[in-house]
PDB file of N, CA and C in Angstrom:
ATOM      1  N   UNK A   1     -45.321  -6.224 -36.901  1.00  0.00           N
ATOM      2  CA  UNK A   1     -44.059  -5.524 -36.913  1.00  0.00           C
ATOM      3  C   UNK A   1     -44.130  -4.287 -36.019  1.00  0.00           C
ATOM      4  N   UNK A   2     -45.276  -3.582 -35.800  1.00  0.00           N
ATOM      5  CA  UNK A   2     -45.556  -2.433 -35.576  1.00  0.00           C
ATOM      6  C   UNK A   2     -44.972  -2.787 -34.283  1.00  0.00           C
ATOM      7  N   UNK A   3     -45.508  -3.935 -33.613  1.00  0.00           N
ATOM      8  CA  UNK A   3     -45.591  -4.671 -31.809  1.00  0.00           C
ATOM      9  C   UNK A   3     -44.088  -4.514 -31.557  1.00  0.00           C
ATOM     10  N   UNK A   4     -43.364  -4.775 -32.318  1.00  0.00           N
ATOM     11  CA  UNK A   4     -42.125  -5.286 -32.312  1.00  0.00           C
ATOM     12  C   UNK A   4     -41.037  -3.795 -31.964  1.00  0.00           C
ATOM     13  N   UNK A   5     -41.455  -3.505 -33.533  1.00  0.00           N
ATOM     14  CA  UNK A   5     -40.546  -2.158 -33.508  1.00  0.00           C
ATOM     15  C   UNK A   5     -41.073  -0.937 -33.331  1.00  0.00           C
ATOM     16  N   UNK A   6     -41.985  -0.651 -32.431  1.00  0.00           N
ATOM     17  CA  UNK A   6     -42.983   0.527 -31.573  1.00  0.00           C
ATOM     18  C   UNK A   6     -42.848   1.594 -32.595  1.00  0.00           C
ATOM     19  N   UNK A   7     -42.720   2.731 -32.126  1.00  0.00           N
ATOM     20  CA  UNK A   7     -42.432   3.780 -33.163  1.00  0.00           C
ATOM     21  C   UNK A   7     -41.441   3.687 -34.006  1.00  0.00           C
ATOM     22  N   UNK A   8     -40.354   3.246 -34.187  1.00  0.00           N
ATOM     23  CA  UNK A   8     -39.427   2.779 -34.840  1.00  0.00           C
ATOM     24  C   UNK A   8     -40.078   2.303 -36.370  1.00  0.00           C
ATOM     25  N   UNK A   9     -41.182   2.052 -36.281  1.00  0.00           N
ATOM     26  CA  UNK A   9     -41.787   1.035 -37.587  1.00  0.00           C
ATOM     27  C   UNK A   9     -42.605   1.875 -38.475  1.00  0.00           C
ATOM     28  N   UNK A  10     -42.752   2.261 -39.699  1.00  0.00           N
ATOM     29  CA  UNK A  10     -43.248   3.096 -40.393  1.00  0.00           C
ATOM     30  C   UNK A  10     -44.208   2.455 -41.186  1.00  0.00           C
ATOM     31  N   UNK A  11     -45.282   2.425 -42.185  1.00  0.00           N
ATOM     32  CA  UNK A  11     -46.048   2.333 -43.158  1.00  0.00           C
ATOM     33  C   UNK A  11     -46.101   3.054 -43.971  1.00  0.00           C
ATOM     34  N   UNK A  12     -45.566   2.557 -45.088  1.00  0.00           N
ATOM     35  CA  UNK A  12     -45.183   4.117 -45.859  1.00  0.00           C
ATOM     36  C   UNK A  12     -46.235   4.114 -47.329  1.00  0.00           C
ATOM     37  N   UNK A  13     -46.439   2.851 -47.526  1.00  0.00           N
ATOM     38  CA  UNK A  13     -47.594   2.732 -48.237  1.00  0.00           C
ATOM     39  C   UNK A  13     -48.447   1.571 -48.284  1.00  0.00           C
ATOM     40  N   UNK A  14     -49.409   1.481 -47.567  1.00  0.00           N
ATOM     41  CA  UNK A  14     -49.674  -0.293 -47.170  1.00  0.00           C
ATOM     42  C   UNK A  14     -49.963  -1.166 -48.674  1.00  0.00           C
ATOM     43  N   UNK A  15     -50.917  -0.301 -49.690  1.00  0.00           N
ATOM     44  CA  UNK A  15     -51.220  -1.005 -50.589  1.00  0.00           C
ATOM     45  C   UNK A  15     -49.890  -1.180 -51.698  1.00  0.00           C
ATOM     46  N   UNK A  16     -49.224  -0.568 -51.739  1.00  0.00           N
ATOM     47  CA  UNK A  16     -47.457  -0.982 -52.535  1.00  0.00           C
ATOM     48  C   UNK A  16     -46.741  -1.840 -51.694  1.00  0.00           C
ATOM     49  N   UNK A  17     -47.136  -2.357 -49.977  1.00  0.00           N
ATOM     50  CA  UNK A  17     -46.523  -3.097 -49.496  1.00  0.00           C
ATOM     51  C   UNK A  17     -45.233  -2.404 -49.132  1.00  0.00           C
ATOM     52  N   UNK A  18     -44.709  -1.084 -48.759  1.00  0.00           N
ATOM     53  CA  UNK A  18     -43.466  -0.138 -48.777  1.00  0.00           C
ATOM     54  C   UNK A  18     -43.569  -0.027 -46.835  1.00  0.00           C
ATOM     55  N   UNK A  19     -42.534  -0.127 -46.947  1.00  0.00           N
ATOM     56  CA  UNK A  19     -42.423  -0.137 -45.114  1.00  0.00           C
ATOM     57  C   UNK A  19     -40.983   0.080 -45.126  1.00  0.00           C
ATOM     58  N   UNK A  20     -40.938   0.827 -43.491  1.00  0.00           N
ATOM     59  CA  UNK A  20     -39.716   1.562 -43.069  1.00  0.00           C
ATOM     60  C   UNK A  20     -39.245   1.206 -41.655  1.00  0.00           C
ATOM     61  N   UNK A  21     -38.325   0.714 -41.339  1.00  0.00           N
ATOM     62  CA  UNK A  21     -37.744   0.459 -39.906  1.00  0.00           C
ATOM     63  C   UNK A  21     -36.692   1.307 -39.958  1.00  0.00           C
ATOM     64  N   UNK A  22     -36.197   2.410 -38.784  1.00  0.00           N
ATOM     65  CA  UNK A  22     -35.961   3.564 -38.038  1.00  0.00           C
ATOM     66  C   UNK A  22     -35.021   3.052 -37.102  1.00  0.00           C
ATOM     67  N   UNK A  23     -34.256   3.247 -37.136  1.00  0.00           N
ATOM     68  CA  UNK A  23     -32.559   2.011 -36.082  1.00  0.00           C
ATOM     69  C   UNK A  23     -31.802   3.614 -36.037  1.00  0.00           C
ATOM     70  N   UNK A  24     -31.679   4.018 -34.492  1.00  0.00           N
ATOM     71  CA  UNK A  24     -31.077   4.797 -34.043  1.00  0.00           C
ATOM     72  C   UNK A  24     -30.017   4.189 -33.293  1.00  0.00           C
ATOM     73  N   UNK A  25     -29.196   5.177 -32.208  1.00  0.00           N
ATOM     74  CA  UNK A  25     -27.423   4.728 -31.490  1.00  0.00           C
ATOM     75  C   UNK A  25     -28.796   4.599 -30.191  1.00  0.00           C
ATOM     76  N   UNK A  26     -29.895   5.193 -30.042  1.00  0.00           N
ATOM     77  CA  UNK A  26     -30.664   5.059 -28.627  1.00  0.00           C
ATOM     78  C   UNK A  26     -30.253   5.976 -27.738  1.00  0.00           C
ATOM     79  N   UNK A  27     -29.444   7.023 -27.736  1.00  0.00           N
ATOM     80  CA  UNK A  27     -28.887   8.343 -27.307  1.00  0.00           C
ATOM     81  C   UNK A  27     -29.925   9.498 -27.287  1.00  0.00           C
ATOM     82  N   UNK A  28     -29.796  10.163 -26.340  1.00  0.00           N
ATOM     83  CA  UNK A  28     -30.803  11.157 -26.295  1.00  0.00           C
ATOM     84  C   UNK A  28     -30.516  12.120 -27.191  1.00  0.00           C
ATOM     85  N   UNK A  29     -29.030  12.279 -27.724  1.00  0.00           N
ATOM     86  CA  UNK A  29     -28.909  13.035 -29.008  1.00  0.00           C
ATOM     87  C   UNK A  29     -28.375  12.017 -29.977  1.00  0.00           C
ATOM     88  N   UNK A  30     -29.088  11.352 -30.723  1.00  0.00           N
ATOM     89  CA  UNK A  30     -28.641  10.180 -31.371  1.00  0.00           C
ATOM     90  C   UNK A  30     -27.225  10.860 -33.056  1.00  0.00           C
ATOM     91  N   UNK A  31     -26.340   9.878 -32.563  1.00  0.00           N
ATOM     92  CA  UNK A  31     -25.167  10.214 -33.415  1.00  0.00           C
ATOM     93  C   UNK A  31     -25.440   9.674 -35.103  1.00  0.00           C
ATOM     94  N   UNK A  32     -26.526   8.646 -34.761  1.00  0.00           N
ATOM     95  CA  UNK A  32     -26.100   8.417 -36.259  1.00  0.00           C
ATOM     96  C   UNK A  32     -28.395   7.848 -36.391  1.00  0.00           C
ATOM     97  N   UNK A  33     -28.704   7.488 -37.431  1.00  0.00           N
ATOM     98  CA  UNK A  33     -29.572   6.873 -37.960  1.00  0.00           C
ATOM     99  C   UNK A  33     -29.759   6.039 -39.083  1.00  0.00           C
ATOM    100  N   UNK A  34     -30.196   5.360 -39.193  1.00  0.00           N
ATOM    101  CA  UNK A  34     -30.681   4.262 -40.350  1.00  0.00           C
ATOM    102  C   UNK A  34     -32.077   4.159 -40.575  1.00  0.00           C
ATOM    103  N   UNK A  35     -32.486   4.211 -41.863  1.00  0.00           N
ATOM    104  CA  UNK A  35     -33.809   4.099 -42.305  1.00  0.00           C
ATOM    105  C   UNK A  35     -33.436   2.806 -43.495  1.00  0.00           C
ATOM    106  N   UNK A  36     -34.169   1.773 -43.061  1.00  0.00           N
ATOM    107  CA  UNK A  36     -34.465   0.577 -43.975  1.00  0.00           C
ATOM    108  C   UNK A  36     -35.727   0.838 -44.589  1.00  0.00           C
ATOM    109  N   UNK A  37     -36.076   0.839 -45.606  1.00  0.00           N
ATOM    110  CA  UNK A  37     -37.291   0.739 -46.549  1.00  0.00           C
ATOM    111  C   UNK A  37     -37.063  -0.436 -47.064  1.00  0.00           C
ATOM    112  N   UNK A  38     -38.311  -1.167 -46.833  1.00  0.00           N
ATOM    113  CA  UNK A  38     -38.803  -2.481 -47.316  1.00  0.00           C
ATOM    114  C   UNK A  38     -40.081  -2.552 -48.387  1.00  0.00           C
ATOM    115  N   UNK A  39     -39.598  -3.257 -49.409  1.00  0.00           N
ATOM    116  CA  UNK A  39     -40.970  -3.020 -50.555  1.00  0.00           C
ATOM    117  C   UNK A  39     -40.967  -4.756 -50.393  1.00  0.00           C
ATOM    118  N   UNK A  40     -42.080  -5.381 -50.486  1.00  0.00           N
ATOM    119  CA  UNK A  40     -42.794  -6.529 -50.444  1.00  0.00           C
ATOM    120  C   UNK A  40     -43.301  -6.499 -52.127  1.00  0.00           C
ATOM    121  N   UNK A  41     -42.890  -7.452 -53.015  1.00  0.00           N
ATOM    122  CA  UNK A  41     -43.214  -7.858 -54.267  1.00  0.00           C
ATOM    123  C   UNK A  41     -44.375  -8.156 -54.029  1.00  0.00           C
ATOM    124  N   UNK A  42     -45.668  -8.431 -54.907  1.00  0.00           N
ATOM    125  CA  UNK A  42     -46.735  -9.219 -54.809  1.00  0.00           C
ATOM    126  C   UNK A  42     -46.064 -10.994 -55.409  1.00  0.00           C
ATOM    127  N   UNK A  43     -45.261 -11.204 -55.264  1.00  0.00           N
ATOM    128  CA  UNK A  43     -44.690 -12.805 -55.221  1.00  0.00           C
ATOM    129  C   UNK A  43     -44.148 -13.288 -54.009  1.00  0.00           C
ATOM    130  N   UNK A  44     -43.530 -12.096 -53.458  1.00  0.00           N
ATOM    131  CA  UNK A  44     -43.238 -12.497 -51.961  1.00  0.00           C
ATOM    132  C   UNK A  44     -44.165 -13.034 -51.239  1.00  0.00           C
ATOM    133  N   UNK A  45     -43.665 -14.023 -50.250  1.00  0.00           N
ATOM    134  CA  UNK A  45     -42.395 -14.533 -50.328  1.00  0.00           C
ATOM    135  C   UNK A  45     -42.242 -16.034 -51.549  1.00  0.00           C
ATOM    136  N   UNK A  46     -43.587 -16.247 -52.047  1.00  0.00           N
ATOM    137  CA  UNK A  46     -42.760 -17.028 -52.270  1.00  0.00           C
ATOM    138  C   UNK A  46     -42.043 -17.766 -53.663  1.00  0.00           C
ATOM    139  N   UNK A  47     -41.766 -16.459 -54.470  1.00  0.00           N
ATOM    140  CA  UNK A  47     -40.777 -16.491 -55.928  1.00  0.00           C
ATOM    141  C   UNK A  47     -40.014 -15.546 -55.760  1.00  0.00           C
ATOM    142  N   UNK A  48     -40.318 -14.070 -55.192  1.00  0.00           N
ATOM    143  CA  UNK A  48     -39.679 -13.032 -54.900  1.00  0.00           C
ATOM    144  C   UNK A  48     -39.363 -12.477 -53.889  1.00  0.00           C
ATOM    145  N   UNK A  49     -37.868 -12.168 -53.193  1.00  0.00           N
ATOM    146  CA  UNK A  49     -37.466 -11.666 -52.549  1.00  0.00           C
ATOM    147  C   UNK A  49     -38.215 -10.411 -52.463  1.00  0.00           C
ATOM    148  N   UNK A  50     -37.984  -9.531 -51.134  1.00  0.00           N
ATOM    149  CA  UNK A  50     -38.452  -8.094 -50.599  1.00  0.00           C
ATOM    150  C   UNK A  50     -36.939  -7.612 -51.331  1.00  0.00           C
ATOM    151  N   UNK A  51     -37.323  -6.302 -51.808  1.00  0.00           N
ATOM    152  CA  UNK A  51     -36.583  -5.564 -52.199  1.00  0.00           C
ATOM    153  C   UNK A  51     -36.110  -4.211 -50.734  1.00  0.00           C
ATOM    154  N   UNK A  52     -34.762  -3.315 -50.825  1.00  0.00           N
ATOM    155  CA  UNK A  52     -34.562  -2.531 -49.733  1.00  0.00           C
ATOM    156  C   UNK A  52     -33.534  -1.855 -50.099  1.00  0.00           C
ATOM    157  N   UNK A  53     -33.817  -0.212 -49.415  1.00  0.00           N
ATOM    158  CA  UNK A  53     -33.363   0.549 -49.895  1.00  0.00           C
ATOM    159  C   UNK A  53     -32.787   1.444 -48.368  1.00  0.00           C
ATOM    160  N   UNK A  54     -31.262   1.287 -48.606  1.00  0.00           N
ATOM    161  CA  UNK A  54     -30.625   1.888 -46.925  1.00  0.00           C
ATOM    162  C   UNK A  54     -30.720   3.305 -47.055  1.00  0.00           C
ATOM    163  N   UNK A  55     -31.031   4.155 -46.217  1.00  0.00           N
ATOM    164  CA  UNK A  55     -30.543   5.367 -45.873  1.00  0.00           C
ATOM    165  C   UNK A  55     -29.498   5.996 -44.978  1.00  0.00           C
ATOM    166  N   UNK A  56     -28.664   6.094 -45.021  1.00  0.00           N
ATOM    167  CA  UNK A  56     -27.607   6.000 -43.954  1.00  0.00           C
ATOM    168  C   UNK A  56     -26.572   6.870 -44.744  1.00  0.00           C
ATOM    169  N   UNK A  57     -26.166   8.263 -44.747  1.00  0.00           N
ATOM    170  CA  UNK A  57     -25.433   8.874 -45.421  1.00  0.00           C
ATOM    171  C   UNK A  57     -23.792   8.430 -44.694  1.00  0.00           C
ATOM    172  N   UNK A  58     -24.219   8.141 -43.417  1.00  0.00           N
ATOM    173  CA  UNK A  58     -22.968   8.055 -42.740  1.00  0.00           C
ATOM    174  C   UNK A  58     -22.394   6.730 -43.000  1.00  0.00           C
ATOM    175  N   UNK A  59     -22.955   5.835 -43.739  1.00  0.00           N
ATOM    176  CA  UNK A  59     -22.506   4.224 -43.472  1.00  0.00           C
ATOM    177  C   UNK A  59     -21.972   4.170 -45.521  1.00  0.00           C
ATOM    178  N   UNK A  60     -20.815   3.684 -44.971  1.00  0.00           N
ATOM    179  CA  UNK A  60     -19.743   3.622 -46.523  1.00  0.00           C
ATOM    180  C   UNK A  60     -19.034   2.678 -46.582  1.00  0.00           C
ATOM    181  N   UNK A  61     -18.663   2.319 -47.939  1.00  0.00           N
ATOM    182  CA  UNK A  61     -18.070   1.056 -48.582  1.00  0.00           C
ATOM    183  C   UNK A  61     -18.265  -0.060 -47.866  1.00  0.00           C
ATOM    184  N   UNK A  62     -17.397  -0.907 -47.243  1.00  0.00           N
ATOM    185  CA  UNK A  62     -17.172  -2.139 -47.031  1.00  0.00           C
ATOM    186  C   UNK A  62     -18.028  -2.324 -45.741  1.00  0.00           C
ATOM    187  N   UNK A  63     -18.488  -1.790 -44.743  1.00  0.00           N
ATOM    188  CA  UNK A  63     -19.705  -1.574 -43.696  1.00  0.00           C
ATOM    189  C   UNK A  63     -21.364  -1.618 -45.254  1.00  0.00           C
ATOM    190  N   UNK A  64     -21.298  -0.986 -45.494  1.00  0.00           N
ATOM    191  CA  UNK A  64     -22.490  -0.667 -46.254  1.00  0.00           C
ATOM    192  C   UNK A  64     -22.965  -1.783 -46.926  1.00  0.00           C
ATOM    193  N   UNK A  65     -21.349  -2.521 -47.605  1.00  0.00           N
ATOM    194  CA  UNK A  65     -21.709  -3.553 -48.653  1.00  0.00           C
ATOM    195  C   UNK A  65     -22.021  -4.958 -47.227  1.00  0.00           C
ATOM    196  N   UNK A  66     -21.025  -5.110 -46.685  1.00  0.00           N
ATOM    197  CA  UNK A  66     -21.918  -5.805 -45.179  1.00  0.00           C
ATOM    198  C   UNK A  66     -23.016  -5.839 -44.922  1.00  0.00           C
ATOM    199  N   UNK A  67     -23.341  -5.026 -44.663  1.00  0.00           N
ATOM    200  CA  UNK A  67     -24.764  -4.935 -44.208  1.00  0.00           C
ATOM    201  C   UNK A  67     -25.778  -4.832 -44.985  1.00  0.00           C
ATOM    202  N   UNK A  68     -25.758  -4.423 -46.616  1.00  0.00           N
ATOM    203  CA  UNK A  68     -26.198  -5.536 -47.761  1.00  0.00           C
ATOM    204  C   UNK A  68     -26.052  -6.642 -47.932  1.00  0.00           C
ATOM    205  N   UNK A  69     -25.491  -7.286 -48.079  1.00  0.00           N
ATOM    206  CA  UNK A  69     -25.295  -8.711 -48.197  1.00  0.00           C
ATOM    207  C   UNK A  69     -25.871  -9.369 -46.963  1.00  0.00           C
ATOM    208  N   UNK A  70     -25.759  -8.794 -45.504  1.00  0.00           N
ATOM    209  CA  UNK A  70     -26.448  -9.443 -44.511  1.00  0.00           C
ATOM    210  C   UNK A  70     -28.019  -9.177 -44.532  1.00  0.00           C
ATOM    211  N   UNK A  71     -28.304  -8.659 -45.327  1.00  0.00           N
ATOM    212  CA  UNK A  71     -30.015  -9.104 -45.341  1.00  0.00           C
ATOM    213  C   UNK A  71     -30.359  -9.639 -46.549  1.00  0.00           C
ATOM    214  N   UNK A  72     -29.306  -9.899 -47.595  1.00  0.00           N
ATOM    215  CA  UNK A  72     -29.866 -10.454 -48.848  1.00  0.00           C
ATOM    216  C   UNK A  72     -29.756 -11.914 -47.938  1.00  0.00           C
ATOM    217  N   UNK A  73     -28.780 -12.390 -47.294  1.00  0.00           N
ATOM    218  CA  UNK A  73     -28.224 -13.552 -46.453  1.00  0.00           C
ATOM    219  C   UNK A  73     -29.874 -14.136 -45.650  1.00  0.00           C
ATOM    220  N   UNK A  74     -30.801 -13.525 -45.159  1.00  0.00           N
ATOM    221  CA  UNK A  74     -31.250 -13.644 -44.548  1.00  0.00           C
ATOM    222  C   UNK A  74     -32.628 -13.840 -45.083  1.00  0.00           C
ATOM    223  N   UNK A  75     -33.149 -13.185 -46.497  1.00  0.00           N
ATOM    224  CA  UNK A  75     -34.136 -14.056 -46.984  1.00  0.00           C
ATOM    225  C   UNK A  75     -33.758 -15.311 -47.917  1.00  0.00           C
ATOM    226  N   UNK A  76     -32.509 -15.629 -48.559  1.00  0.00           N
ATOM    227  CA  UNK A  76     -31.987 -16.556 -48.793  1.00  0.00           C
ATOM    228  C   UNK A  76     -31.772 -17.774 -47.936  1.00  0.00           C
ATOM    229  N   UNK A  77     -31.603 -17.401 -46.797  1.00  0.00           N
ATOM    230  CA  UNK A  77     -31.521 -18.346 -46.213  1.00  0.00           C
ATOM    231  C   UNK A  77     -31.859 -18.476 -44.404  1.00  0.00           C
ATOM    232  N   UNK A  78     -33.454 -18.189 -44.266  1.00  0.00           N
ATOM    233  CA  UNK A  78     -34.072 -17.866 -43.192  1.00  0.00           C
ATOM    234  C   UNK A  78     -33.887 -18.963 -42.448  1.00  0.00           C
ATOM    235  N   UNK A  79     -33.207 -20.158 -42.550  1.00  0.00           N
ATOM    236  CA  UNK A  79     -33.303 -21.243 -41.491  1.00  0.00           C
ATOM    237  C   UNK A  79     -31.758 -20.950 -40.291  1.00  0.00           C
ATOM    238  N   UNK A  80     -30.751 -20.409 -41.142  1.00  0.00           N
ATOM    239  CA  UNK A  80     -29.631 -19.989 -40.641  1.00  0.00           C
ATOM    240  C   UNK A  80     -29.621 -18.929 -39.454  1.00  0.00           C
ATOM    241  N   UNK A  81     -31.044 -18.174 -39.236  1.00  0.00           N
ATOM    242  CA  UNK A  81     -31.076 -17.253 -38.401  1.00  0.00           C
ATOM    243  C   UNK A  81     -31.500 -18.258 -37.025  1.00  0.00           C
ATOM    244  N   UNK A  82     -31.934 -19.578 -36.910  1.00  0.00           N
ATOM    245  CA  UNK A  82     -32.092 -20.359 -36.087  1.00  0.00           C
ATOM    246  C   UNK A  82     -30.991 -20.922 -35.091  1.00  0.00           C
ATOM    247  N   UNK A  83     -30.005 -20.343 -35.924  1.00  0.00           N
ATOM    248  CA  UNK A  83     -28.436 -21.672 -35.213  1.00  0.00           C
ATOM    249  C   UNK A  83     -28.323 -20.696 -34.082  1.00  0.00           C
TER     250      UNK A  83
END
């Protein structure tokens, strides 16, 4: 992940499995930010979903609930990210 998302990618606790991806506008004065925290169950993946927790003071209601549901969408149903 680290390869992927360069500094962007956090470790926030390796042995709780807690990890953080960092999604800026890419602006040299960036307008907005997102912090995804990812916790990895010890069943994951395969009885238990990753649990996640948004940070985004700026992102509300019907955007927010979107973009929940689009990553519950996505360990539910990882073959759909193929089409």
């Amino acid at each position: 992940m680290a390869a992927i998302y360069g500094e962007e990618w956090c470790v926030i606790d390796e042995n709780a499995k807690i990890f953080c991806i960092r999604v800026t506008d890419f602006m040299d004065d960036p307008k907005w930010t997102l912090c995804l925290q990812v916790m990895l169950p010890s069943e994951y993946p395969g009885t238990a979903p990753p649990s996640y927790q948004l940070n985004a003071p700026w992102l509300k209601g019907q955007e927010r609930a979107d973009l929940s549901n689009s990553l519950e969408e996505i360990y539910v149903c990882p073959p759909c990210l193929v089409l």
